[in-house]
C-alpha atoms as a PDB file:
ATOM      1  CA  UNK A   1      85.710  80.304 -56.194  1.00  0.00           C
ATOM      2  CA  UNK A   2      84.557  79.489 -59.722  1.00  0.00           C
ATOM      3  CA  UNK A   3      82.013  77.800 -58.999  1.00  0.00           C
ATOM      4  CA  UNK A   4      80.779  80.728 -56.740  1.00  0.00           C
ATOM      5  CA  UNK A   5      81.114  83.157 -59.274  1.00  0.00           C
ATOM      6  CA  UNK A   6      79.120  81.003 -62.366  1.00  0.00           C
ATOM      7  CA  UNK A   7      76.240  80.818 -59.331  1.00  0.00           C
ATOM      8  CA  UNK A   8      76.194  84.703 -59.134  1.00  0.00           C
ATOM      9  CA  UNK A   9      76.239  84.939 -62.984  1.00  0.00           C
ATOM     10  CA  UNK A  10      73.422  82.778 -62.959  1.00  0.00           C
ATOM     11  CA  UNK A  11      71.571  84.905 -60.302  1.00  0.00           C
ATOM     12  CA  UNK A  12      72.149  88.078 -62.063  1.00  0.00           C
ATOM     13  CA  UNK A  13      71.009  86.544 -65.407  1.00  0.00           C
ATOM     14  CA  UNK A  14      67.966  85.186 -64.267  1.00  0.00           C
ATOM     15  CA  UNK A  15      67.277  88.840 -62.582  1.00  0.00           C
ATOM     16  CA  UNK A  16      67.630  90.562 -65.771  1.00  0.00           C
ATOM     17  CA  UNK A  17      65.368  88.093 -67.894  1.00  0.00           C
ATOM     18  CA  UNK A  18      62.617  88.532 -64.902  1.00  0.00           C
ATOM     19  CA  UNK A  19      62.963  92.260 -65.542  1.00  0.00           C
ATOM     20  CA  UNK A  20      62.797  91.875 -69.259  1.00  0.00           C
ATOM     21  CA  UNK A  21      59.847  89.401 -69.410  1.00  0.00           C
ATOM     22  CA  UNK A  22      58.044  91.841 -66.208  1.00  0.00           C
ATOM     23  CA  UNK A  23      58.647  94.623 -68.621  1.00  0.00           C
ATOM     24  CA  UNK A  24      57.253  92.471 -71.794  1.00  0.00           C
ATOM     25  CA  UNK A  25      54.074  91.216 -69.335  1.00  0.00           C
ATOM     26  CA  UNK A  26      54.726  87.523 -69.937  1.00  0.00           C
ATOM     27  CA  UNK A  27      55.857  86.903 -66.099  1.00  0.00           C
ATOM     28  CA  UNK A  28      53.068  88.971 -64.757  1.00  0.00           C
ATOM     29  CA  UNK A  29      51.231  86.165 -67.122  1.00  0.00           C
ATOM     30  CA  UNK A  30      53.217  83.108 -65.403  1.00  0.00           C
ATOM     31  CA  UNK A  31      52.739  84.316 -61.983  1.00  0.00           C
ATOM     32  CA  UNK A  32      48.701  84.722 -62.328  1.00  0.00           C
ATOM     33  CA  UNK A  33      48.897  81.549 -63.744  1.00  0.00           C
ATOM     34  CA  UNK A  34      50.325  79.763 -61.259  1.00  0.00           C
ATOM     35  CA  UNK A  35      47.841  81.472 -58.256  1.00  0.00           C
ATOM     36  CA  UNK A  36      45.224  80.420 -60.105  1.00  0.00           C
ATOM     37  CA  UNK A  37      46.253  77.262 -60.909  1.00  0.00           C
ATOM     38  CA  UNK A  38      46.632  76.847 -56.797  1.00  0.00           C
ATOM     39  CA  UNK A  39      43.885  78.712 -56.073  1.00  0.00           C
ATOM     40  CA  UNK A  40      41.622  76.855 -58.259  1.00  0.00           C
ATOM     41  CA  UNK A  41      43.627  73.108 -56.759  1.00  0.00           C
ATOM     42  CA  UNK A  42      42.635  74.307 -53.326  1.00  0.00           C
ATOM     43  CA  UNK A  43      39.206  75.461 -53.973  1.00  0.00           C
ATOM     44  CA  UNK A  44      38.509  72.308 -55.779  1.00  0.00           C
ATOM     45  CA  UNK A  45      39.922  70.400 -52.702  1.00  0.00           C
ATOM     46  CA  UNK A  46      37.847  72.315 -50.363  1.00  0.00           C
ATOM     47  CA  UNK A  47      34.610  71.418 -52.121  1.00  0.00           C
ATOM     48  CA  UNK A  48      35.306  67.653 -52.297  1.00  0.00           C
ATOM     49  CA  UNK A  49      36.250  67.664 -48.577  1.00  0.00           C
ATOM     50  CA  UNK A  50      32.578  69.543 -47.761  1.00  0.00           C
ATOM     51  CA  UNK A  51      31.060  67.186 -50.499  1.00  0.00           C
ATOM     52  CA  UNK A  52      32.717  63.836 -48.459  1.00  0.00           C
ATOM     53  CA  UNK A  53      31.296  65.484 -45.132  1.00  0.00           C
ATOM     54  CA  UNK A  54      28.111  66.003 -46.811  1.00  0.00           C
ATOM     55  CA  UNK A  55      28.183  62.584 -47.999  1.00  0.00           C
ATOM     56  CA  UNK A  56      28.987  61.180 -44.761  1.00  0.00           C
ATOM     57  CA  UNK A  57      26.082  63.181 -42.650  1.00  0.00           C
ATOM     58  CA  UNK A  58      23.588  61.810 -45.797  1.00  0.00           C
ATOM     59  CA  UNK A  59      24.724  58.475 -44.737  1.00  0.00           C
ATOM     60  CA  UNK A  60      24.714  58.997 -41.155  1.00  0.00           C
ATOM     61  CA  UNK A  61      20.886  60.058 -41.457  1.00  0.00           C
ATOM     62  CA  UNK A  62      20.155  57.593 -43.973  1.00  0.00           C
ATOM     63  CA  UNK A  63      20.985  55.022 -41.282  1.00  0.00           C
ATOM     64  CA  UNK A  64      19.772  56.708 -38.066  1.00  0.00           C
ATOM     65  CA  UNK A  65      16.134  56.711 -40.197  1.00  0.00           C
ATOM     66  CA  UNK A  66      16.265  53.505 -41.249  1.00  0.00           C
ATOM     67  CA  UNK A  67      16.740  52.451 -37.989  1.00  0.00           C
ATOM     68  CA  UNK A  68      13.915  54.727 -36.899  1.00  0.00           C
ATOM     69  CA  UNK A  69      11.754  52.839 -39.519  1.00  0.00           C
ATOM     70  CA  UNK A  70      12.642  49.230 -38.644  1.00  0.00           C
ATOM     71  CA  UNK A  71      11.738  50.693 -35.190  1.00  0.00           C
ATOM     72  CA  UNK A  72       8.950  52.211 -36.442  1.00  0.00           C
ATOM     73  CA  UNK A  73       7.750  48.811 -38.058  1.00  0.00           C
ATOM     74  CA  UNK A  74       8.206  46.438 -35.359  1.00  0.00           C
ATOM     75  CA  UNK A  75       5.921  49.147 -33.618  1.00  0.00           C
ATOM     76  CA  UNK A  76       3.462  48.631 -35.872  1.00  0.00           C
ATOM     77  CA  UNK A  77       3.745  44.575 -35.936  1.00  0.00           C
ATOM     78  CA  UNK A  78       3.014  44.688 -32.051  1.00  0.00           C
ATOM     79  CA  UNK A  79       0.286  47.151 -32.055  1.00  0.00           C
ATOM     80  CA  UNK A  80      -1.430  45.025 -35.142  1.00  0.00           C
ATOM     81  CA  UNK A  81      -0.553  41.890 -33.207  1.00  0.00           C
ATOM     82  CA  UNK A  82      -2.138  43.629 -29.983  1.00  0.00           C
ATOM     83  CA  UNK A  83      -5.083  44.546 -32.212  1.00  0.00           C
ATOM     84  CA  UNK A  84      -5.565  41.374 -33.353  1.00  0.00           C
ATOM     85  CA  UNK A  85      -5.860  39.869 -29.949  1.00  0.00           C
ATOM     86  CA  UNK A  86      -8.035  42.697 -28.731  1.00  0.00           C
ATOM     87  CA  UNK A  87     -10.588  41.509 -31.851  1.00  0.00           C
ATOM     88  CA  UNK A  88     -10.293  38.315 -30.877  1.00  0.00           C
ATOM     89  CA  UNK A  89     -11.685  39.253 -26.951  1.00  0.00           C
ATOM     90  CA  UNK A  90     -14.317  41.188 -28.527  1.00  0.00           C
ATOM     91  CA  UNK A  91     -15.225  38.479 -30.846  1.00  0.00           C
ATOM     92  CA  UNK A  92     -14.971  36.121 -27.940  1.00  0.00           C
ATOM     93  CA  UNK A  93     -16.818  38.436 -25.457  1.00  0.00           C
ATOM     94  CA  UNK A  94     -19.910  38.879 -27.918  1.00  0.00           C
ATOM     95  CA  UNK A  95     -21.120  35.689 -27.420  1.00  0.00           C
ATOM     96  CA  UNK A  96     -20.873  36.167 -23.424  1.00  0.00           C
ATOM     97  CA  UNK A  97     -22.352  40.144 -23.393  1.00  0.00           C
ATOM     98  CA  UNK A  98     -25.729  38.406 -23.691  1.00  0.00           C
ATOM     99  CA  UNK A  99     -25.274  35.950 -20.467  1.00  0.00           C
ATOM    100  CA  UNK A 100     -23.443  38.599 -18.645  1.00  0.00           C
ATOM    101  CA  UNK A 101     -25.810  40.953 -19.155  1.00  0.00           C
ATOM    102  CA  UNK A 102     -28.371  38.815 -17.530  1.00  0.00           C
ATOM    103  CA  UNK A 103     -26.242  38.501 -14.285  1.00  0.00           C
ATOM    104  CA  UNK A 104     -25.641  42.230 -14.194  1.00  0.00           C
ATOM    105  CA  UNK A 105     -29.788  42.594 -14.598  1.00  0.00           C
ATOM    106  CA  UNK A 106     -30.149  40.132 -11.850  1.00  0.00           C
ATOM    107  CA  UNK A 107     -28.140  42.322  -9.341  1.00  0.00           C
ATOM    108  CA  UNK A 108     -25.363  40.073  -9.418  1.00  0.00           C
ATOM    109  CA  UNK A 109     -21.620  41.787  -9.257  1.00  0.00           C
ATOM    110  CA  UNK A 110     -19.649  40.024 -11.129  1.00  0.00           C
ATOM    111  CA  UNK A 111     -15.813  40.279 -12.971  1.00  0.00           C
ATOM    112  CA  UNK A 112     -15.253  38.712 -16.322  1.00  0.00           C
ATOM    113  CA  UNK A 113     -12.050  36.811 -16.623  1.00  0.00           C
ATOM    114  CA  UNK A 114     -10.903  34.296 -19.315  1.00  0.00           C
ATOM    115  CA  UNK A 115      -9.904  30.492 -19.104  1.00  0.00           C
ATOM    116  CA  UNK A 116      -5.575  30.994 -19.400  1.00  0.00           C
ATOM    117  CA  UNK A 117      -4.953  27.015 -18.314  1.00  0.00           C
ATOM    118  CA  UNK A 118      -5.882  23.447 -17.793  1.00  0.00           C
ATOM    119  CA  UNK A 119      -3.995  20.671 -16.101  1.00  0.00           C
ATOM    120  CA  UNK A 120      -3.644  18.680 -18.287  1.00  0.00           C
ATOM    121  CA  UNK A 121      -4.197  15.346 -15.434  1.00  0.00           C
ATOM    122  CA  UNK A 122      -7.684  17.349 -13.791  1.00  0.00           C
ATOM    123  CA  UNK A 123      -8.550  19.002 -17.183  1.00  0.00           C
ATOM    124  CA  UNK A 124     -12.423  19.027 -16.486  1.00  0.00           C
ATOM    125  CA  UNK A 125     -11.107  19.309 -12.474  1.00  0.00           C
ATOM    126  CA  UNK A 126      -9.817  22.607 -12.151  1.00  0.00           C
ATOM    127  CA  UNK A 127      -9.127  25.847 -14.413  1.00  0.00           C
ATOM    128  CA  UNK A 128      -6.577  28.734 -13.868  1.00  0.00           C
ATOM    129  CA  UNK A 129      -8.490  31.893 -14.797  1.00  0.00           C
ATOM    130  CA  UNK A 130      -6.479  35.414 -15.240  1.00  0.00           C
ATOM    131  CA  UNK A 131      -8.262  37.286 -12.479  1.00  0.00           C
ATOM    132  CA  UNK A 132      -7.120  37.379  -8.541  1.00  0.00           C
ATOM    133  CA  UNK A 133      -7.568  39.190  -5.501  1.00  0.00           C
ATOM    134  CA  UNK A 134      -6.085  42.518  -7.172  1.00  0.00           C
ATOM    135  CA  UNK A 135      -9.992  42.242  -8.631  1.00  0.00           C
ATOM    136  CA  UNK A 136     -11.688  41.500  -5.710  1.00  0.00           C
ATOM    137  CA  UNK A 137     -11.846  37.558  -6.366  1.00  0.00           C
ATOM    138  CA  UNK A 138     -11.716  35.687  -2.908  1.00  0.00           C
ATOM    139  CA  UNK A 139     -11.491  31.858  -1.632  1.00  0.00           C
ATOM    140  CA  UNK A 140     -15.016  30.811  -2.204  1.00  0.00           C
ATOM    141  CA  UNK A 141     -16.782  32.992  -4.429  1.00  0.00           C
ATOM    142  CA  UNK A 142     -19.132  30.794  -7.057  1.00  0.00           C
ATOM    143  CA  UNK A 143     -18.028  30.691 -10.629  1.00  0.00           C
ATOM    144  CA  UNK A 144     -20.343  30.600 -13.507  1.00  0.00           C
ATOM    145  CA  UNK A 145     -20.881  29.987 -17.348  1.00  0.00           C
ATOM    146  CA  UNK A 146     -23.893  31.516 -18.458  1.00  0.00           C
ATOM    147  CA  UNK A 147     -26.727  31.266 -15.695  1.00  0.00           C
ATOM    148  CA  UNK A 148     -24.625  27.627 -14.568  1.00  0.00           C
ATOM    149  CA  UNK A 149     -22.498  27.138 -11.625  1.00  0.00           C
ATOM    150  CA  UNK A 150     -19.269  25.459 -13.234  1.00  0.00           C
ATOM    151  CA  UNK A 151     -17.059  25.998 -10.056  1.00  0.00           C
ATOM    152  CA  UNK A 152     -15.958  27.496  -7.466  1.00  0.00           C
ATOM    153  CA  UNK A 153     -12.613  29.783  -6.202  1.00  0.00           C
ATOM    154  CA  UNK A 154     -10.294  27.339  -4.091  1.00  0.00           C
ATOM    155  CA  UNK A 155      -6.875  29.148  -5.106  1.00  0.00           C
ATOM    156  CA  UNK A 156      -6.288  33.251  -5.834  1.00  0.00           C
ATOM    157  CA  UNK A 157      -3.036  34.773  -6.123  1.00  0.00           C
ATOM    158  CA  UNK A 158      -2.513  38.681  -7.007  1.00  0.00           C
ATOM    159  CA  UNK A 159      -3.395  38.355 -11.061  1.00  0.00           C
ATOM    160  CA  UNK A 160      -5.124  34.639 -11.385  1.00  0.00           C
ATOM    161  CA  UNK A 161      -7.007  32.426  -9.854  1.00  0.00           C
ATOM    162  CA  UNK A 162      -7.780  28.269  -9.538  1.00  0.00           C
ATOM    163  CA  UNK A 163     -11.627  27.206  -9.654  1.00  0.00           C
ATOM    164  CA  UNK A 164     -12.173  23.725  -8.999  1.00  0.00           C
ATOM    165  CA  UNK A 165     -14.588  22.429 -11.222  1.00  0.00           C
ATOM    166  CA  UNK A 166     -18.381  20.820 -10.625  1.00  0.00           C
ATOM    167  CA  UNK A 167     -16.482  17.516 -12.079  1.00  0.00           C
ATOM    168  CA  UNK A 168     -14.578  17.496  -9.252  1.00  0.00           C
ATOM    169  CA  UNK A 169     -15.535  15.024  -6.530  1.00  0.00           C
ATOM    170  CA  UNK A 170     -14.484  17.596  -3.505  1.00  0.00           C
ATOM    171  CA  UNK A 171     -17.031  19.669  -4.672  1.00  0.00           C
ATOM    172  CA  UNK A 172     -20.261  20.122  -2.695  1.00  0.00           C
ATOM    173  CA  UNK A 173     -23.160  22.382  -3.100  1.00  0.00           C
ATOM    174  CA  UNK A 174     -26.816  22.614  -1.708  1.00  0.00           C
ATOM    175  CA  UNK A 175     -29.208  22.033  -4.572  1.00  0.00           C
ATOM    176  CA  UNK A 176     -32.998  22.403  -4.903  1.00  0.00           C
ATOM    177  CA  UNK A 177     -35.380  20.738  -7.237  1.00  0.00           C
ATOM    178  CA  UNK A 178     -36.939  23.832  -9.553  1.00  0.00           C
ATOM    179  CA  UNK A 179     -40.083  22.062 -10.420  1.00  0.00           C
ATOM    180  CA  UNK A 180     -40.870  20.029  -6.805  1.00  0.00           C
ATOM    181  CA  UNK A 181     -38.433  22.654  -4.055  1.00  0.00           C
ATOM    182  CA  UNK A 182     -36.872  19.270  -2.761  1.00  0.00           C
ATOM    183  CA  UNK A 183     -33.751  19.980  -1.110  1.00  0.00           C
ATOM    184  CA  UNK A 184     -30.205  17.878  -1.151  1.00  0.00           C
ATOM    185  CA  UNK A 185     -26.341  17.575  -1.489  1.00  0.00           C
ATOM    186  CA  UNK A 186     -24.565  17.565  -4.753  1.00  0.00           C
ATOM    187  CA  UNK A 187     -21.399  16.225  -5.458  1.00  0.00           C
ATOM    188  CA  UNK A 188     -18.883  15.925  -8.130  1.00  0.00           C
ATOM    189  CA  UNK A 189     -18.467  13.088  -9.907  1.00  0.00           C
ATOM    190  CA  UNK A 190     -15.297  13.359 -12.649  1.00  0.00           C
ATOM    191  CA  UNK A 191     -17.679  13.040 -15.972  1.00  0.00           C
ATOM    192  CA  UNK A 192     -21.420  13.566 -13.831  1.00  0.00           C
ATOM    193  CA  UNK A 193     -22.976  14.966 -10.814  1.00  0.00           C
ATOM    194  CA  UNK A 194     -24.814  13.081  -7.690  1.00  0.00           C
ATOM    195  CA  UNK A 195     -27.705  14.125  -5.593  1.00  0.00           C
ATOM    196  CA  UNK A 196     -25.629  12.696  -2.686  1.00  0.00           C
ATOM    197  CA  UNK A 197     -28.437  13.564  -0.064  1.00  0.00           C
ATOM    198  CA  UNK A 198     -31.998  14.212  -0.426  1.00  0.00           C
ATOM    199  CA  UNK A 199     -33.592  15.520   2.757  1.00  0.00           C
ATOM    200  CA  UNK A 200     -37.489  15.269   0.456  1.00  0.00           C
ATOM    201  CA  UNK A 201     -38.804  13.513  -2.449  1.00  0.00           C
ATOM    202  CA  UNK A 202     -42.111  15.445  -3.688  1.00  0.00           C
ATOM    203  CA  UNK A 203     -42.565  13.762  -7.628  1.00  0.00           C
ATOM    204  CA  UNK A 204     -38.726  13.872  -8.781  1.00  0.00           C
ATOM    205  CA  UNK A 205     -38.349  13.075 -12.600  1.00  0.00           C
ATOM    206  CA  UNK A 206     -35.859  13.286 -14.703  1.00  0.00           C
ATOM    207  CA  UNK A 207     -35.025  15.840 -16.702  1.00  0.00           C
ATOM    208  CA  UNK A 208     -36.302  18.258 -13.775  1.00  0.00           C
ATOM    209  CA  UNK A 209     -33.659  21.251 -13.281  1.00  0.00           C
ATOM    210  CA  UNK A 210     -31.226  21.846 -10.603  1.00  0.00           C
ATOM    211  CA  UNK A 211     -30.569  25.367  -8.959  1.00  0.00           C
ATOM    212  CA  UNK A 212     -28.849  26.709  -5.762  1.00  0.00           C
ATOM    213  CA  UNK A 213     -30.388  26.337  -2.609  1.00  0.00           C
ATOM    214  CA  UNK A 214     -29.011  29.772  -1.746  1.00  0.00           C
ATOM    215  CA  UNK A 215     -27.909  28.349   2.241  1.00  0.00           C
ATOM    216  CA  UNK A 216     -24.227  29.277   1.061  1.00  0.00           C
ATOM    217  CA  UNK A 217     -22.168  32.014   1.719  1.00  0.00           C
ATOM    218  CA  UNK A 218     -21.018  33.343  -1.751  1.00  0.00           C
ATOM    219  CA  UNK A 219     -23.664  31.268  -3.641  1.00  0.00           C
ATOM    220  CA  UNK A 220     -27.031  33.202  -4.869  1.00  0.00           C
ATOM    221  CA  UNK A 221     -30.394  31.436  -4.743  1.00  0.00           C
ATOM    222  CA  UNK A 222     -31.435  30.465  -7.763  1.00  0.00           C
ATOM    223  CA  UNK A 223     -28.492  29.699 -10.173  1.00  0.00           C
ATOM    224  CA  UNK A 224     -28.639  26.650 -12.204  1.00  0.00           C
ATOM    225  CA  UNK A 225     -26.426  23.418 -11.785  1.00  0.00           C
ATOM    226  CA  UNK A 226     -27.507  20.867 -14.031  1.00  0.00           C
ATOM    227  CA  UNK A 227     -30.574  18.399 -14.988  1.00  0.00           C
ATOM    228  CA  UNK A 228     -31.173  14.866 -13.305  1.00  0.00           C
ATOM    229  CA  UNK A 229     -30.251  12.145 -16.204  1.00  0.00           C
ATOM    230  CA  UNK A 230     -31.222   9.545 -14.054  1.00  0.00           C
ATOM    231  CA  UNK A 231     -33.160   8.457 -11.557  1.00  0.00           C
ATOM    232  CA  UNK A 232     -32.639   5.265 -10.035  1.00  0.00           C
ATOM    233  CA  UNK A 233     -35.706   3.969  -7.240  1.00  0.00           C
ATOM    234  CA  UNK A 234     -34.645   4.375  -3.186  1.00  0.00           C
ATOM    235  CA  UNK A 235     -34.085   1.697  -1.186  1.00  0.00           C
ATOM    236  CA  UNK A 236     -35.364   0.989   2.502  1.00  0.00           C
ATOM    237  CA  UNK A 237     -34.287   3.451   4.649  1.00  0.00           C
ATOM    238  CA  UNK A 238     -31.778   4.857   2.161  1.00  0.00           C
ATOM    239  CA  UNK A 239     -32.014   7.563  -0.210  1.00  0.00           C
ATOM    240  CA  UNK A 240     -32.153   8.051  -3.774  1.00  0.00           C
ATOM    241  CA  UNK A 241     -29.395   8.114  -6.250  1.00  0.00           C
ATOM    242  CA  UNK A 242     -29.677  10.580  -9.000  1.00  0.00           C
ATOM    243  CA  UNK A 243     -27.564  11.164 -11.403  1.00  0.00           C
ATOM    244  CA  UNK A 244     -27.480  14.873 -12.506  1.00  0.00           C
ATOM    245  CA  UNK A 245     -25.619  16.280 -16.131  1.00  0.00           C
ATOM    246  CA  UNK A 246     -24.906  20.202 -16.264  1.00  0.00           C
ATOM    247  CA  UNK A 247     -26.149  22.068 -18.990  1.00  0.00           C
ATOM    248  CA  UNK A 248     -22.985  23.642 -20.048  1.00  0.00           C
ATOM    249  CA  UNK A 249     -19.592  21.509 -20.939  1.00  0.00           C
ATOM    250  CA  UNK A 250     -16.762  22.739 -19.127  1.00  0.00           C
ATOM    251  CA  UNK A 251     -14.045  21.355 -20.643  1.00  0.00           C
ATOM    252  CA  UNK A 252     -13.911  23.800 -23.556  1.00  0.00           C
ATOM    253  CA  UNK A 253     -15.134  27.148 -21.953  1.00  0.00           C
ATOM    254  CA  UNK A 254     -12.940  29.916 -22.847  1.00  0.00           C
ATOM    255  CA  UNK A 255     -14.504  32.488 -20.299  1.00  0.00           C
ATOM    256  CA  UNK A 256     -16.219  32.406 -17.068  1.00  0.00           C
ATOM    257  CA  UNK A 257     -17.988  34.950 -14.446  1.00  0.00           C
ATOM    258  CA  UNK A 258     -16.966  35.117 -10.588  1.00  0.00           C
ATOM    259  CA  UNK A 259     -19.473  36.282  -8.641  1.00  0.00           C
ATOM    260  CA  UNK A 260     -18.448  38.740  -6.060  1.00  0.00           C
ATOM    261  CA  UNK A 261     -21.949  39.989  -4.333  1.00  0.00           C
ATOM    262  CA  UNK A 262     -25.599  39.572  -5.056  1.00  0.00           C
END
């Protein structure tokens, strides 16, 4: 009961000081202090909380451009690697514009394609060229270095093709003589050519020029295959051997021409 009234005395004490000091101003004074001092704790709070989220979209976009720049940079390393390559086929196709030109100006329809593989056991036998029947290539069709036959089509998928090679010794071709019109059989021979058949002999020499007969489907008239190197004197009732060279190596071409019509 004592201790219930010293708790009222207490109350009524602290009423009439808060009266006195309201009267005197000073706990007007305490109270304004004390918003402030929470208004000014939570207004400081709610700044650093927009400042963190500030900081953390800065961040976020900081990241989400350097990713769009190491994007944007390994972009730019394919498209200069791209370009690079595309220089290089120009480079490479300037020195062929001249002979392909030629073809084109001798009515001759033909599609460009580069050299993309050897094998490595028939590497003057056969080449894999990046052109197929998607470009009109067929089983056949002649292939040529500059005005030379190097080949011929024995392979086409949809995108590339196999030529088998004037080396080879499956491959056969009707020849003429340029300077004498004889007429014979060529043949591959792995590192030369042979007049396998001569139907004429009319002055042969060596060092006379090869060209197509023109008798084959998918082979012009005119093309050249090589030059005789040798000339060795027929036999009774046999006929002469001739060893023939091409003009062009083919074991380091880098492009070719197919011919498609003439």
């Amino acid at each position: 009961m004592k201790k219930d009234k010293n708790i009222w005395r207490l109350f009524l004490f602290l009423v009439f000081l808060s009266i006195i000091l309201w009267g005197a101003g000073y706990l007007e004074n305490l109270a304004f202090w004390v918003q402030y001092s929470f208004n000014h704790f939570f207004t400081s709070l709610e700044d650093f909380w927009k400042d963190f989220k500030s900081y953390i979209t800065v961040t976020e976009n900081l990241q989400k451009e350097i990713s769009d720049l190491q994007k944007e940079v390994l972009n730019l390393y394919k498209e200069n690697q791209n370009l690079k390559l595309i220089l290089e086929n120009i480079k490479k196709r300037e020195d062929y514009l001249p002979w392909l030109k030629d073809l084109v100006d001798r009515r001759i329809e033909i599609v460009y394609a580069d050299v993309v593989g050897r094998d490595p056991v028939k590497w003057n036998l056969e080449l894999k060229i990046n052109k197929g029947y998607a470009d009109g290539i067929r089983v056949g069709m002649v292939v040529l270095y500059k005005d030379q036959v190097v080949g011929r089509i024995i392979k086409t998928e949809k995108y590339y093709s196999v030529v088998r090679t004037i080396y080879d010794p499956n491959f056969i071709i009707g020849v003429t003589v340029l300077e004498t019109k004889d007429q014979g059989i060529l043949r591959g021979g792995y590192d030369h050519l042979e007049m396998s058949y001569l139907f004429s002999d009319h002055g042969i020499e060596k060092g006379n020029t090869l060209i197509t007969s023109g008798t084959e489907d998918n082979i012009p008239y005119g093309l050249k295959v090589g030059y005789i190197a040798d000339l060795r004197e027929k036999a009774i009732l046999s006929f002469s051997s001739i060893r023939i060279l091409p003009f062009e190596d083919v074991s380091n071409i880098k492009g070719v021409a197919v011919c498609l019509r003439f």
